[in-house]
Protein backbone atom coordinates (compact mmCIF):
# COMPACT_ATOMS: atom_id res chain seq x y z
CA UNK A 1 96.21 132.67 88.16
CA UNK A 2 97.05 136.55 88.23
CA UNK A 3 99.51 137.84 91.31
CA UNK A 4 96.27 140.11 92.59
CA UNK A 5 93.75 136.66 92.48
CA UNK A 6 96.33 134.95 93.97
CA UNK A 7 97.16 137.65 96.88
CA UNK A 8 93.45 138.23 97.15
CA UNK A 9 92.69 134.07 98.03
CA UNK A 10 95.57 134.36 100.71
CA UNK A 11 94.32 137.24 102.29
CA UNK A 12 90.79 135.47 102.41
CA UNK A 13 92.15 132.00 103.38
CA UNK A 14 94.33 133.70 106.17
CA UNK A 15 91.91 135.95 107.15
CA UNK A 16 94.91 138.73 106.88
CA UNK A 17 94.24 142.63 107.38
CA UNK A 18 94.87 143.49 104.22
CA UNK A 19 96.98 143.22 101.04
CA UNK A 20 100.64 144.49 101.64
CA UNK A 21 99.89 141.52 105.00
CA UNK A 22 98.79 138.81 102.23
CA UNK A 23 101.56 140.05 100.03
CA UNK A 24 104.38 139.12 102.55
CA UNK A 25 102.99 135.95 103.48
CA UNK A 26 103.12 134.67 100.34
CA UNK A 27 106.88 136.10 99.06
CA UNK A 28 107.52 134.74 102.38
CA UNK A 29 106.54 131.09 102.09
CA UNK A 30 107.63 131.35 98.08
CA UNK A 31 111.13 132.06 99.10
CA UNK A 32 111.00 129.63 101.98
CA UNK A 33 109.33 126.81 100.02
CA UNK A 34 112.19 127.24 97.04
CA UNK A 35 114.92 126.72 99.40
CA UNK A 36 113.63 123.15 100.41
CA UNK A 37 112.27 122.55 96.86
CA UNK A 38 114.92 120.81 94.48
CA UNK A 39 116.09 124.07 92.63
CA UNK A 40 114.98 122.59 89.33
CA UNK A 41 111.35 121.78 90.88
CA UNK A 42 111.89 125.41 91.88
CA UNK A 43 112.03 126.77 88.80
CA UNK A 44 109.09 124.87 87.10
CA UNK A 45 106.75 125.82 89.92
CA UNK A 46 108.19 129.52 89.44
CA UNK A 47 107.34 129.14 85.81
CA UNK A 48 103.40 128.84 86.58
CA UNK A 49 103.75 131.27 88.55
CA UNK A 50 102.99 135.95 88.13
CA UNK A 51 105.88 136.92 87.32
CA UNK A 52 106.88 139.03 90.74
CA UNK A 53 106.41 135.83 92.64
CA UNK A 54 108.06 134.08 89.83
CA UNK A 55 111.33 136.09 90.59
CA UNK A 56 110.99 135.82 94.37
CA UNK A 57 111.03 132.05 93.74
CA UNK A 58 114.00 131.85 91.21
CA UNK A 59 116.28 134.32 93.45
CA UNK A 60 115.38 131.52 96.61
CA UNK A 61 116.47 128.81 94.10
CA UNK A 62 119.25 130.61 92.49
CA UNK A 63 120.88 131.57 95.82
CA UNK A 64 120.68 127.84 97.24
CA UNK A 65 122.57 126.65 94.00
CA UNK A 66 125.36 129.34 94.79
CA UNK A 67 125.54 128.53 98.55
CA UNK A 68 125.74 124.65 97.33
CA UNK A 69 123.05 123.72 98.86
CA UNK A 70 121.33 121.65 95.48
CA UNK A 71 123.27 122.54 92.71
CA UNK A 72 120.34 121.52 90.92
CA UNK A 73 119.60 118.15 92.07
CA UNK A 74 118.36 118.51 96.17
CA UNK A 75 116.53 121.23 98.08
CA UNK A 76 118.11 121.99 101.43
CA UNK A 77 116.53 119.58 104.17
CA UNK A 78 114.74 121.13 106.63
CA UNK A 79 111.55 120.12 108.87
CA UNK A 80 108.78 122.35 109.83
CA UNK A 81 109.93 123.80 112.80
CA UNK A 82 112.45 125.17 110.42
CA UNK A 83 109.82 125.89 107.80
CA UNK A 84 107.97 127.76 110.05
CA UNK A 85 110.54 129.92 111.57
CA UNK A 86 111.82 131.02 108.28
CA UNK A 87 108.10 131.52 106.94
CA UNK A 88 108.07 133.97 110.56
CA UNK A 89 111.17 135.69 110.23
CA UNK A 90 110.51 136.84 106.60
CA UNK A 91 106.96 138.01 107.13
CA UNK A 92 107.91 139.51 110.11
CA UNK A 93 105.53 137.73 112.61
CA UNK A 94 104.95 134.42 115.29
CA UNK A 95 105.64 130.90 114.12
CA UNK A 96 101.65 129.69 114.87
CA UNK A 97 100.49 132.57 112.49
CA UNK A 98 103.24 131.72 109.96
CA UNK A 99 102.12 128.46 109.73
CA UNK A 100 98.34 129.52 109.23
CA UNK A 101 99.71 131.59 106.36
CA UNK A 102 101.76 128.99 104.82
CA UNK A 103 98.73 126.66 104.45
CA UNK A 104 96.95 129.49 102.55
CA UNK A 105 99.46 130.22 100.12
CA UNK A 106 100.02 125.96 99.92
CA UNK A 107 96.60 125.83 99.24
CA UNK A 108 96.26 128.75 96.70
CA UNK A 109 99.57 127.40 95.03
CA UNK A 110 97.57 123.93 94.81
CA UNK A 111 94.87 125.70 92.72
CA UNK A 112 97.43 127.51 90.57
CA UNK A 113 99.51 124.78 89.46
CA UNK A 114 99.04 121.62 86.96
CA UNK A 115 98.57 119.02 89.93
CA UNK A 116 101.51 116.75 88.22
CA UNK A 117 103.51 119.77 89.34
CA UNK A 118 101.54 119.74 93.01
CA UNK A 119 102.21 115.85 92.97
CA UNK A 120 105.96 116.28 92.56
CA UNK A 121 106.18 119.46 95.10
CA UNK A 122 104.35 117.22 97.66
CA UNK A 123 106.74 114.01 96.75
CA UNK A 124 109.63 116.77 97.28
CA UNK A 125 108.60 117.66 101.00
CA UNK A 126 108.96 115.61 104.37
CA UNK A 127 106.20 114.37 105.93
CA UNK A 128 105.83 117.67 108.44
CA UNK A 129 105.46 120.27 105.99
CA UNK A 130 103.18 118.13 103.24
CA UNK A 131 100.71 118.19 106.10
CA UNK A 132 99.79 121.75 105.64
CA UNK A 133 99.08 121.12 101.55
CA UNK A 134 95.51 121.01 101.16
CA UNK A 135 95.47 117.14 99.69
CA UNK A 136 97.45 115.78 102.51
CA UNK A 137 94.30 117.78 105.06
CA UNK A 138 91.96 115.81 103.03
CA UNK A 139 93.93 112.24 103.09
CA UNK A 140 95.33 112.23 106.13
CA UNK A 141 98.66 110.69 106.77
CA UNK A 142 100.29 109.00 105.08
CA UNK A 143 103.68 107.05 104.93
CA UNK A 144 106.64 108.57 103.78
């Protein structure tokens, strides 16, 4: 999927204001998403991803492998309150609406990736977070 599709279906899914809006939402949950991604899961979703969001993703990963946080092997654990907070602080707006966004971008990132990929992003997350993913909306809960 190109970077202006992709920006375009967050906009619509968020009902955002406009572009540069739809634009930080989605570098924001990127970034966010790679530091509680394993840094090598990181990298592979960054790989099917436009480049610019590509890089956002890969600086998220490479900076948790410096701080120690996976050194390749484990994202840094975190639950949704946290998810959300970062997601807020980066886009530079309120926890509720951060979490509105981050299901939009979740659920453009579902259409953009192979779903093996999806699979193993969603096997990667705790139970909080894997709500907002499109799949888990349309299964329900289930057990970790």
């Amino acid at each position: 999927m190109r970077h202006d599709e992709m920006i375009g279906k967050v906009r619509t899914l968020a009902r955002l204001p406009d572009s540069g809006t739809a634009e930080r939402a989605t570098r924001a949950v990127v970034s966010t998403l790679s530091e509680r991604l394993p840094s090598g899961l990181a990298r592979h979703v960054a790989a099917q991803l436009p480049p610019d969001l590509a890089a956002a993703m890969r600086r998220a990963a490479d900076a948790a492998d410096a701080a120690g946080a996976g050194s390749g092997h484990a994202g840094e654990r975190f639950g949704l309150a946290v998810f959300a907070g970062r997601i807020a602080d980066r886009a530079g707006t309120d926890e509720d609406t951060a979490l509105r966004e981050a299901a939009a971008v979740l659920e453009v990132l579902d259409a953009a990736l192979a779903p093996e990929l999806t699979e193993r992003m969603a096997g990667a997350l705790p139970s909080d977070i894997r709500e907002l993913l499109p799949v888990e909306r349309a299964m329900g809960d289930r057990e970790e």
